[in-house]
N, C-alpha and C. Protein backbone atom coordinates (compact mmCIF):
# COMPACT_ATOMS: atom_id res chain seq x y z
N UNK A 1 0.83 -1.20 0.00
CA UNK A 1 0.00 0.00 0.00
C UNK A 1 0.87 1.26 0.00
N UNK A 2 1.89 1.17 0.32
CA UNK A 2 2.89 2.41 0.85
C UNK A 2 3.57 2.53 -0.44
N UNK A 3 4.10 1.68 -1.17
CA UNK A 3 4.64 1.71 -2.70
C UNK A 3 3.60 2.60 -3.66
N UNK A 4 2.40 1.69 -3.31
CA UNK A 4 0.97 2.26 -4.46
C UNK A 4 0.88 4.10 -4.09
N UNK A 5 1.24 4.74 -3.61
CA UNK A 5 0.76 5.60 -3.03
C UNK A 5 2.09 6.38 -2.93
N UNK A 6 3.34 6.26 -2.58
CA UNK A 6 4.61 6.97 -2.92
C UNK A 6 4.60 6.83 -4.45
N UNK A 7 3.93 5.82 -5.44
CA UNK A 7 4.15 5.78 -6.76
C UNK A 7 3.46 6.72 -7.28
N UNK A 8 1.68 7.30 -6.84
CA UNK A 8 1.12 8.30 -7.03
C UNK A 8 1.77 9.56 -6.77
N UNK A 9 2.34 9.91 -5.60
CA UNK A 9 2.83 11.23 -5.11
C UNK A 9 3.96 11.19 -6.43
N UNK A 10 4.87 10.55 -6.45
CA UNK A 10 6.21 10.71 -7.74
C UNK A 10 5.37 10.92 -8.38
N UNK A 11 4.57 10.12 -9.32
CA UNK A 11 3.81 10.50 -10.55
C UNK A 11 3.38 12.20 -10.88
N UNK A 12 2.68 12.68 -9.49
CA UNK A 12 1.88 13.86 -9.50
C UNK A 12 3.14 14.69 -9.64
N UNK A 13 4.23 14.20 -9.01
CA UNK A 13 5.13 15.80 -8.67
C UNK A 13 6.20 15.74 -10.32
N UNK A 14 6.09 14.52 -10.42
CA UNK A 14 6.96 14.22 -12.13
C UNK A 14 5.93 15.26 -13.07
N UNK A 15 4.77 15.43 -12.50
CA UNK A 15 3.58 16.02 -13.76
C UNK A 15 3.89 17.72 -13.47
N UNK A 16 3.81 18.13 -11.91
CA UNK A 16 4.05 18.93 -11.85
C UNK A 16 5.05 19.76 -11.83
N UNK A 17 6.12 19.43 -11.96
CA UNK A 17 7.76 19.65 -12.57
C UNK A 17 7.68 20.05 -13.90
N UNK A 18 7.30 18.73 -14.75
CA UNK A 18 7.12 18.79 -16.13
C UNK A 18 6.58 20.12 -16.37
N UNK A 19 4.93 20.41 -16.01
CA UNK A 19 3.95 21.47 -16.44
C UNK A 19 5.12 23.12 -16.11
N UNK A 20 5.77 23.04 -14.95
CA UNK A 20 6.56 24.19 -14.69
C UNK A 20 7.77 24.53 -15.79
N UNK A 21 8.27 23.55 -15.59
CA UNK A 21 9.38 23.50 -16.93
C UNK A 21 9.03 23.80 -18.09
N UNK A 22 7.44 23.45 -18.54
CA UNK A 22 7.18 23.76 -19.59
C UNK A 22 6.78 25.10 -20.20
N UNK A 23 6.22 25.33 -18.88
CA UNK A 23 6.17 26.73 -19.13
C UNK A 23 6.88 28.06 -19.09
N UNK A 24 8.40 27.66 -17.97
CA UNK A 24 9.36 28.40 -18.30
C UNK A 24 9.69 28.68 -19.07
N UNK A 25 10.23 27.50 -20.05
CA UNK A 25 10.54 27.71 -21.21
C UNK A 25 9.87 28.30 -22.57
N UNK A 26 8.90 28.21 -22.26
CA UNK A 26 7.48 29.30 -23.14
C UNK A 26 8.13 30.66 -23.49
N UNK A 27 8.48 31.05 -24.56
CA UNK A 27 8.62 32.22 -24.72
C UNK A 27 7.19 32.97 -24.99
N UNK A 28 7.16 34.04 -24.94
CA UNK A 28 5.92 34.69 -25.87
C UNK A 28 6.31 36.19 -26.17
N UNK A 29 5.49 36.75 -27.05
CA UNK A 29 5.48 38.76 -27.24
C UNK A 29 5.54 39.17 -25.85
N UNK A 30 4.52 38.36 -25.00
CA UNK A 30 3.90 39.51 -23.81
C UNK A 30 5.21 39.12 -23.18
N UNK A 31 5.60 38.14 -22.59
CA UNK A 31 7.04 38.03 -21.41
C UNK A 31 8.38 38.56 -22.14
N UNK A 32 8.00 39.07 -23.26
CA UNK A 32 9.48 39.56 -24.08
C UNK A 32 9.11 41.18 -24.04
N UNK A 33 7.81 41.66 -23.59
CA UNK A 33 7.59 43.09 -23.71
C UNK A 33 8.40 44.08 -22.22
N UNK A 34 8.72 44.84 -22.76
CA UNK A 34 10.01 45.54 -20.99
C UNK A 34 9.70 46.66 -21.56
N UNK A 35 9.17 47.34 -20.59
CA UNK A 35 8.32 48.63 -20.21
C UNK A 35 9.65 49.83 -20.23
N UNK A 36 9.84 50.83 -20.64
CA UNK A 36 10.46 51.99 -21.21
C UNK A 36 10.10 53.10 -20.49
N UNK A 37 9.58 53.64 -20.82
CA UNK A 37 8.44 54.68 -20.55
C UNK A 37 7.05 54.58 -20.27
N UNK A 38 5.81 55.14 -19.79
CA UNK A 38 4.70 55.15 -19.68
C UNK A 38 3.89 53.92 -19.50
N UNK A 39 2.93 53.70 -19.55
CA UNK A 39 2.23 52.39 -19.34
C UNK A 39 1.13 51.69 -20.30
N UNK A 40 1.16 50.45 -20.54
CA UNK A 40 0.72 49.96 -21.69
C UNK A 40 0.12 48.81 -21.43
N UNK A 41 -0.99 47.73 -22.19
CA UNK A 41 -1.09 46.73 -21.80
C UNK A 41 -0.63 45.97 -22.68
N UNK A 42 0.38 45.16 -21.63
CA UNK A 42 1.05 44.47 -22.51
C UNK A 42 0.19 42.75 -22.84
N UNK A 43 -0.99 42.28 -22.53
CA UNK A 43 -1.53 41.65 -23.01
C UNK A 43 -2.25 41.81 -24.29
N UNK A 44 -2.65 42.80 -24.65
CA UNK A 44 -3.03 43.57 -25.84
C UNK A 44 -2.05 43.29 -27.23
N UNK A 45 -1.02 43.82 -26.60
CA UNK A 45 0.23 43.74 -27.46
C UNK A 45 0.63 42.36 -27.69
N UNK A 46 1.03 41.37 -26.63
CA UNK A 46 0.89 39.98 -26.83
C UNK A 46 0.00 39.39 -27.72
N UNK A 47 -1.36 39.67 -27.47
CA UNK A 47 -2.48 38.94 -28.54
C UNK A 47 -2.34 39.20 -30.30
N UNK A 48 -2.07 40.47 -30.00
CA UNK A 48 -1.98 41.10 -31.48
C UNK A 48 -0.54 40.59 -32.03
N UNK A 49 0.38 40.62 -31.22
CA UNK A 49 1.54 39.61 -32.34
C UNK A 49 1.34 37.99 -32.02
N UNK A 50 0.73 37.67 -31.08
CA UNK A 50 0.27 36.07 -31.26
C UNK A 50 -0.57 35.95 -32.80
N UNK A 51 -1.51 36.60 -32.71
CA UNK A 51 -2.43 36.67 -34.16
C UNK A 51 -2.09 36.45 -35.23
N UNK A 52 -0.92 37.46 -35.52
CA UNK A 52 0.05 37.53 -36.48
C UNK A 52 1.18 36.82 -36.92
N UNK A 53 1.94 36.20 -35.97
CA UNK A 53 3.19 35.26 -36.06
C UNK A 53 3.10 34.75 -36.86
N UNK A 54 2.30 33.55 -37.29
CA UNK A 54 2.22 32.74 -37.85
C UNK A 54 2.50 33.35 -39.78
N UNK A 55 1.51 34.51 -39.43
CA UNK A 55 1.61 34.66 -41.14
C UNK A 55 2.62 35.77 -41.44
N UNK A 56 2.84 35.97 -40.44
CA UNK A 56 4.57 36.40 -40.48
C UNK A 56 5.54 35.68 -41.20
N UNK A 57 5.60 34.46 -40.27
CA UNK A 57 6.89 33.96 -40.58
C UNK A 57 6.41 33.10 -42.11
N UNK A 58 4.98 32.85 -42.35
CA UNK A 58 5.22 32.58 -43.41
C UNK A 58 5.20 33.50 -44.97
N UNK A 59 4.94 34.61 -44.01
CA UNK A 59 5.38 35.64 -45.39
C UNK A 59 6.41 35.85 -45.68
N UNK A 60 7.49 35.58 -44.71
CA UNK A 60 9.30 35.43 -44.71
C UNK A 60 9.93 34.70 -45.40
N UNK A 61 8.95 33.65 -45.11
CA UNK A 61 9.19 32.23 -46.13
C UNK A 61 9.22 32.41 -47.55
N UNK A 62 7.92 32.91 -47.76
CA UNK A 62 7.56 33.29 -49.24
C UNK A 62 8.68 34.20 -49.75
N UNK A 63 9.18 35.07 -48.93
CA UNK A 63 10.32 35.72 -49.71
C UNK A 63 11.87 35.06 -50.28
N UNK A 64 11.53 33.57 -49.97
CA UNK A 64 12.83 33.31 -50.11
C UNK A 64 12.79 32.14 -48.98
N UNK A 65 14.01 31.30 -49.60
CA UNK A 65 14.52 29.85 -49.11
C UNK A 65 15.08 30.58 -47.85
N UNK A 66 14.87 29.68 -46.61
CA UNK A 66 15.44 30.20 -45.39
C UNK A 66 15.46 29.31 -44.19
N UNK A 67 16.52 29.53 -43.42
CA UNK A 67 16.47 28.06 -42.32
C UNK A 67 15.79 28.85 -40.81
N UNK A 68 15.20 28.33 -40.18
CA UNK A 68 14.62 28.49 -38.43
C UNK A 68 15.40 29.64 -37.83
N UNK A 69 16.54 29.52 -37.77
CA UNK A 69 17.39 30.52 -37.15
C UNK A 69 17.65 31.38 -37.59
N UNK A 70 17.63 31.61 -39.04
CA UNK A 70 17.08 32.95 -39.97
C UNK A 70 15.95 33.77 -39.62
N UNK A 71 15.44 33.12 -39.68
CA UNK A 71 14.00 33.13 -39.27
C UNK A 71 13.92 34.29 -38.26
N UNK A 72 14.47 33.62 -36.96
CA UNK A 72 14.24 34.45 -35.58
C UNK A 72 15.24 35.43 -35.89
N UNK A 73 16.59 35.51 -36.56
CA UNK A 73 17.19 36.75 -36.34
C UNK A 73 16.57 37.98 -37.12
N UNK A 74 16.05 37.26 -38.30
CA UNK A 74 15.09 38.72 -39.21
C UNK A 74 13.56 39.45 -37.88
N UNK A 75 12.95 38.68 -37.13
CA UNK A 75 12.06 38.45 -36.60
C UNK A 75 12.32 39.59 -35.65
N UNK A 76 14.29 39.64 -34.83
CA UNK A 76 14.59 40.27 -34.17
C UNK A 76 15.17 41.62 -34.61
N UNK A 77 15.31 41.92 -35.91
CA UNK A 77 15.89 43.20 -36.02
C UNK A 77 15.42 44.18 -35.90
N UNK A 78 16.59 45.01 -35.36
CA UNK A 78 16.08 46.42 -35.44
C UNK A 78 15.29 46.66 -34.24
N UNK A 79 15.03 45.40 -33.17
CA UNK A 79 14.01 45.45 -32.11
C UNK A 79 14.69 46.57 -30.91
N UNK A 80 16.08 46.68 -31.12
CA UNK A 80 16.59 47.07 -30.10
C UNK A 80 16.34 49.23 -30.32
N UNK A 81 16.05 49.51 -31.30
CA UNK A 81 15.83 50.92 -31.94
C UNK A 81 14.56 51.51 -31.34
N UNK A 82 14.20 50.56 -30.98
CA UNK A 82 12.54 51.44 -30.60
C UNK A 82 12.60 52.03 -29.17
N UNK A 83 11.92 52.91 -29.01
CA UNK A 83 11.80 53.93 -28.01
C UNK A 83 11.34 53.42 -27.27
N UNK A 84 9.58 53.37 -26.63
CA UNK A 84 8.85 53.01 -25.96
C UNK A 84 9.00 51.91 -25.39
N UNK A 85 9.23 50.82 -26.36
CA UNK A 85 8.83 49.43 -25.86
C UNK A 85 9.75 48.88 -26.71
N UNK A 86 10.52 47.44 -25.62
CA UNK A 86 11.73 46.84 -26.50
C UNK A 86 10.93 45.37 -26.03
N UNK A 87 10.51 45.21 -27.57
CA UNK A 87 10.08 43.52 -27.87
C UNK A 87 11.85 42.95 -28.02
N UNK A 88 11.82 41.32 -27.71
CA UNK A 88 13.05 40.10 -27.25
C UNK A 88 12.37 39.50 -29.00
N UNK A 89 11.06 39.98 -29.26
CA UNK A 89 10.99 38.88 -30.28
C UNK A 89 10.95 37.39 -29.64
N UNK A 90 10.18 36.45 -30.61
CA UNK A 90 10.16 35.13 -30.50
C UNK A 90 11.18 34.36 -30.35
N UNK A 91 11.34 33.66 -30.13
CA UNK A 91 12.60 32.72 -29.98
C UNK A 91 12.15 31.38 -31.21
N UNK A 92 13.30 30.42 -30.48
CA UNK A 92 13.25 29.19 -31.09
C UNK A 92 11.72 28.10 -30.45
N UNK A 93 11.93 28.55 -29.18
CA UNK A 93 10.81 27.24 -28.66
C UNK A 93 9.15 27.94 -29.20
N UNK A 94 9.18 28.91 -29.96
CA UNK A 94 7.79 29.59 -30.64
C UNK A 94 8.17 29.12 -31.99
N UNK A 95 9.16 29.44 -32.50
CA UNK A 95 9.44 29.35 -34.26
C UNK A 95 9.06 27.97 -34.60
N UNK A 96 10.04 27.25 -34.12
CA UNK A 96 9.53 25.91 -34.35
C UNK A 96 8.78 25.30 -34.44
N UNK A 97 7.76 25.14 -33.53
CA UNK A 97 6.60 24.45 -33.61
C UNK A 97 5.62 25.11 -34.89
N UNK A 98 6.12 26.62 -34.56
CA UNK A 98 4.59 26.63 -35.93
C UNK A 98 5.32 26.58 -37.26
N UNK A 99 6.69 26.23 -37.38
CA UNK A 99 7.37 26.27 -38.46
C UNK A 99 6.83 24.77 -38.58
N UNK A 100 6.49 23.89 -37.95
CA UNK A 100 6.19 22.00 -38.28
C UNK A 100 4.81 22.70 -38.14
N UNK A 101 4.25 23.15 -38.01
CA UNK A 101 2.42 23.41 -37.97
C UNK A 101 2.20 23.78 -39.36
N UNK A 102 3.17 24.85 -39.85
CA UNK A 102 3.18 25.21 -41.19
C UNK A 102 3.53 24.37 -42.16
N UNK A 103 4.47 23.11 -42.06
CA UNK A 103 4.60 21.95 -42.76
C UNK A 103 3.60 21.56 -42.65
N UNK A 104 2.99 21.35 -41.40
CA UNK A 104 1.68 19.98 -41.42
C UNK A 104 0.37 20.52 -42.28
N UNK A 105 0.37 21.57 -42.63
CA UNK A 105 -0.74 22.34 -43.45
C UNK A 105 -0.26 22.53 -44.74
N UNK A 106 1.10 22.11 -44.75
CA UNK A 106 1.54 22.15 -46.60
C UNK A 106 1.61 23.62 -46.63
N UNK A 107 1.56 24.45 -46.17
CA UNK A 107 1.79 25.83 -46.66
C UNK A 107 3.37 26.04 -46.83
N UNK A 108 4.01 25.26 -46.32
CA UNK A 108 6.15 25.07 -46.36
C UNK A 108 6.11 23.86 -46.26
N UNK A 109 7.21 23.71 -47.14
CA UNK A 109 7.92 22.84 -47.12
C UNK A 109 9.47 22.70 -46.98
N UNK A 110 9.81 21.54 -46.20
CA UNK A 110 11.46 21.87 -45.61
C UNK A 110 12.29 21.09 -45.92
N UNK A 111 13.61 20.68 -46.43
CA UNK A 111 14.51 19.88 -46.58
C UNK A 111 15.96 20.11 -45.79
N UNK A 112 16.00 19.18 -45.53
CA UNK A 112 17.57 18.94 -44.48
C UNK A 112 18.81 19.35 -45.58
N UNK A 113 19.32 19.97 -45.44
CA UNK A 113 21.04 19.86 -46.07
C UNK A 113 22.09 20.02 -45.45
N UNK A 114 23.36 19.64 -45.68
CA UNK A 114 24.32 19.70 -44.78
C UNK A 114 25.22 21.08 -44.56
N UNK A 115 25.67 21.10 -43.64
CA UNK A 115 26.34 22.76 -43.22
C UNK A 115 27.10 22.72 -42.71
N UNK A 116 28.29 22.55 -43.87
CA UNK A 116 29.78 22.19 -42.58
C UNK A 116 29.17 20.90 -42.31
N UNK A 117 29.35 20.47 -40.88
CA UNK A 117 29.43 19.58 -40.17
C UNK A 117 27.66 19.30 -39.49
N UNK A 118 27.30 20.40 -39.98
CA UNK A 118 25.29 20.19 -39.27
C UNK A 118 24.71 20.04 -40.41
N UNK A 119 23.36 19.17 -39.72
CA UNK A 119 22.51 19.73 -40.49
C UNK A 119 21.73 20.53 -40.44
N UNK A 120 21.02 21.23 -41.41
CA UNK A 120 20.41 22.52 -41.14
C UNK A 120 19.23 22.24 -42.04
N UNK A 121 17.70 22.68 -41.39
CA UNK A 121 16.57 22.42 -42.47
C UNK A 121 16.43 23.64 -42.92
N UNK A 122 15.75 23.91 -44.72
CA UNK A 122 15.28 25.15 -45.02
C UNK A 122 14.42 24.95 -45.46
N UNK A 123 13.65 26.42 -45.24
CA UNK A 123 11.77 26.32 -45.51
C UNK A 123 11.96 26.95 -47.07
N UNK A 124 11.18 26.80 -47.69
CA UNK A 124 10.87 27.29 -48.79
C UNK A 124 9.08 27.19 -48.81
N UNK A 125 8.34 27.86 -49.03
CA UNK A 125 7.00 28.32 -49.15
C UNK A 125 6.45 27.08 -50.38
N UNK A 126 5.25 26.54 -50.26
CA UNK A 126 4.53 26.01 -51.05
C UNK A 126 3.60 26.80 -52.24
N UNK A 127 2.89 26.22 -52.87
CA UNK A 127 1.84 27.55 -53.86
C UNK A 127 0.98 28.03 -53.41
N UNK A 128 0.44 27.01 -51.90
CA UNK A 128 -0.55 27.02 -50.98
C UNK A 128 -0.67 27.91 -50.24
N UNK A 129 0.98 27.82 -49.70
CA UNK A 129 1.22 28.88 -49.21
C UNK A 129 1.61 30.29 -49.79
N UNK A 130 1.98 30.37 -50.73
CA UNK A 130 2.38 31.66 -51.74
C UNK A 130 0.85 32.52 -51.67
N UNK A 131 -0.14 31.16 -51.95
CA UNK A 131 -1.70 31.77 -52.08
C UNK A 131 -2.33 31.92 -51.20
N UNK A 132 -1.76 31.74 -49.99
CA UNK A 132 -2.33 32.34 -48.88
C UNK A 132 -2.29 33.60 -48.55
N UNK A 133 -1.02 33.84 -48.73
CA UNK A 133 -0.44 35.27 -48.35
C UNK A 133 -0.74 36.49 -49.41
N UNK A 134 -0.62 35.92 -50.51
CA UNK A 134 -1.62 36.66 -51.73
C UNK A 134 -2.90 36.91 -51.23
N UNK A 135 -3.90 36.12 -51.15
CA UNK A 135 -5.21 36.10 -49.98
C UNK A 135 -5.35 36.85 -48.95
N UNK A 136 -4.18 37.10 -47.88
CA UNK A 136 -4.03 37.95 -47.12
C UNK A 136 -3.91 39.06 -47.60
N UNK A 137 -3.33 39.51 -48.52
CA UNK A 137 -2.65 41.04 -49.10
C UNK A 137 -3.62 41.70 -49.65
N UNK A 138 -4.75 41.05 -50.25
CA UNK A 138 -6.26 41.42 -51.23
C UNK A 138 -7.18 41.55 -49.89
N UNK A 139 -7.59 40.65 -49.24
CA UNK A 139 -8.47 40.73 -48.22
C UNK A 139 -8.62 42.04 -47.36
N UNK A 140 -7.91 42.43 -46.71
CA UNK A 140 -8.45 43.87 -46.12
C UNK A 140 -8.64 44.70 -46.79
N UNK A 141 -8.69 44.94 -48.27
CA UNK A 141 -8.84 45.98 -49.08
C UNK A 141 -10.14 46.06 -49.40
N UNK A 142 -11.01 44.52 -49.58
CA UNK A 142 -11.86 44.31 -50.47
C UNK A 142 -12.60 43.78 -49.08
N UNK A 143 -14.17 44.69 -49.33
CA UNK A 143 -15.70 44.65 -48.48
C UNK A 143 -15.20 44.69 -46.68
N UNK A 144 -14.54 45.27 -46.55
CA UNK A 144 -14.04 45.64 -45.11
C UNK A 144 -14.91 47.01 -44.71
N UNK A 145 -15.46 46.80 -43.26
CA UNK A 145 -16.29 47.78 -42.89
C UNK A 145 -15.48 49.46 -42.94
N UNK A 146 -15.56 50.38 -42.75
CA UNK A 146 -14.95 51.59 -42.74
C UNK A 146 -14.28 51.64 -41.65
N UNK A 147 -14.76 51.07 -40.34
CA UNK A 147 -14.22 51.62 -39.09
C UNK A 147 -12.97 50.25 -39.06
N UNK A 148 -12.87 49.40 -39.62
CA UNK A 148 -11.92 48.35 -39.73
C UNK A 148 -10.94 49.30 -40.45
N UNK A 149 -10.83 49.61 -41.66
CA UNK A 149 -10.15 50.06 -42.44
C UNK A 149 -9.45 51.25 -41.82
N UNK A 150 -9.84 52.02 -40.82
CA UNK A 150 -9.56 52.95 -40.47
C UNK A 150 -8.58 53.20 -39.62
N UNK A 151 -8.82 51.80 -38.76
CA UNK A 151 -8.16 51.16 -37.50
C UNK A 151 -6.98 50.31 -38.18
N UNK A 152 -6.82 50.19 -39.42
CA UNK A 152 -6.10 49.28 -40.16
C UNK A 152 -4.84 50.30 -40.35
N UNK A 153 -5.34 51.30 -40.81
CA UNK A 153 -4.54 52.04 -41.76
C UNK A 153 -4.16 53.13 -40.22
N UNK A 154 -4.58 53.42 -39.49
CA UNK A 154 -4.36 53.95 -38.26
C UNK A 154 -3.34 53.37 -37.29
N UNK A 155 -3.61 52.38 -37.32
CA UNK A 155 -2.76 51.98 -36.17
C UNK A 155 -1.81 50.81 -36.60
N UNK A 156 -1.96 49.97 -37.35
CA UNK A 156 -1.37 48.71 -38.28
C UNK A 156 -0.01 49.20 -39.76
N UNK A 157 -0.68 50.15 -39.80
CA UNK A 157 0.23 51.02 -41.14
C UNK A 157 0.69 52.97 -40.71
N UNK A 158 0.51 53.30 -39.62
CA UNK A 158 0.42 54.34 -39.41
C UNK A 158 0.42 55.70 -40.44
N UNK A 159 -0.77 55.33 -41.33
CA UNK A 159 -1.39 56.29 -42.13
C UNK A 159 -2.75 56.75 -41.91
N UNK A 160 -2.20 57.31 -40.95
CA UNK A 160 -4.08 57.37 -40.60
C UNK A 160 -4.90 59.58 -42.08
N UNK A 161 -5.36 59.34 -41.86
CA UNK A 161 -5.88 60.48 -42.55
C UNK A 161 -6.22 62.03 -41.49
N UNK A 162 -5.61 61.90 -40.65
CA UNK A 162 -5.65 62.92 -39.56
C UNK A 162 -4.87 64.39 -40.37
């Protein structure tokens, strides 16, 4: 009985280790956002580049053959220039997974080649994906309400008509 029951407690605390670890290692926008000046919500800001990542990095793709770690250093430039608010950018334990999410949807596709002494995978964009992002680029232009468009071009493109 004393085995059955020290085997539960290990089990629970092996789960709860795991779940901590896992989430340390979680990067995101919001735990990479470091406050500058004034005050902001930085969950706001988190959601809105969570939203986006994805067709980020595969619009990166589309520009050209490129490996993971490319990836995050384009992802990071220039982050350090900004005034207000200094985004860390995504890392690897974010890139990755949606870089295999983006394989598993065929929108990229990746091949191993050798590098020096590594190997190194590179994405190159599918047609699927080419036509996605085409899709994206037409879509907010075409039957978008006014106050969308406004907020688009306002705050997303900073052209607002002021």
């Amino acid at each position: 009985m004393k085995k059955l029951v020290k085997k539960k407690t290990l089990k629970k605390e092996k789960e709860k280790k795991n779940k901590i670890k896992k989430h340390a290692h979680h990067d995101s926008w919001e735990t990479d956002c470091i406050l500058k000046d004034g005050n902001f919500d930085k969950t706001l800001i988190s959601a809105l580049m969570k939203g986006f990542i994805k067709i980020i990095i595969l619009w990166i793709i589309t520009k050209g053959r490129i490996h993971g770690y490319e990836i995050i250093k384009k992802m990071k430039e220039g982050l350090e220039d900004k005034n207000d608010l200094e985004l860390q950018g995504p890392g690897p334990n974010k890139i990755y997974p949606i870089l295999h999410e983006l394989e598993k949807k065929e929108l990229i596709k990746g091949d191993w080649e050798l590098q020096g002494k590594r190997k190194v995978k590179y994405y190159e964009a599918t047609d699927k994906g080419i036509n996605t992002i085409e899709i994206i680029r037409k879509k907010p232009h075409k039957n978008v309400p006014p106050t969308i468009r406004e907020f688009w071009m306002d705050v997303m493109t900073n052209n607002s008509n002021k």
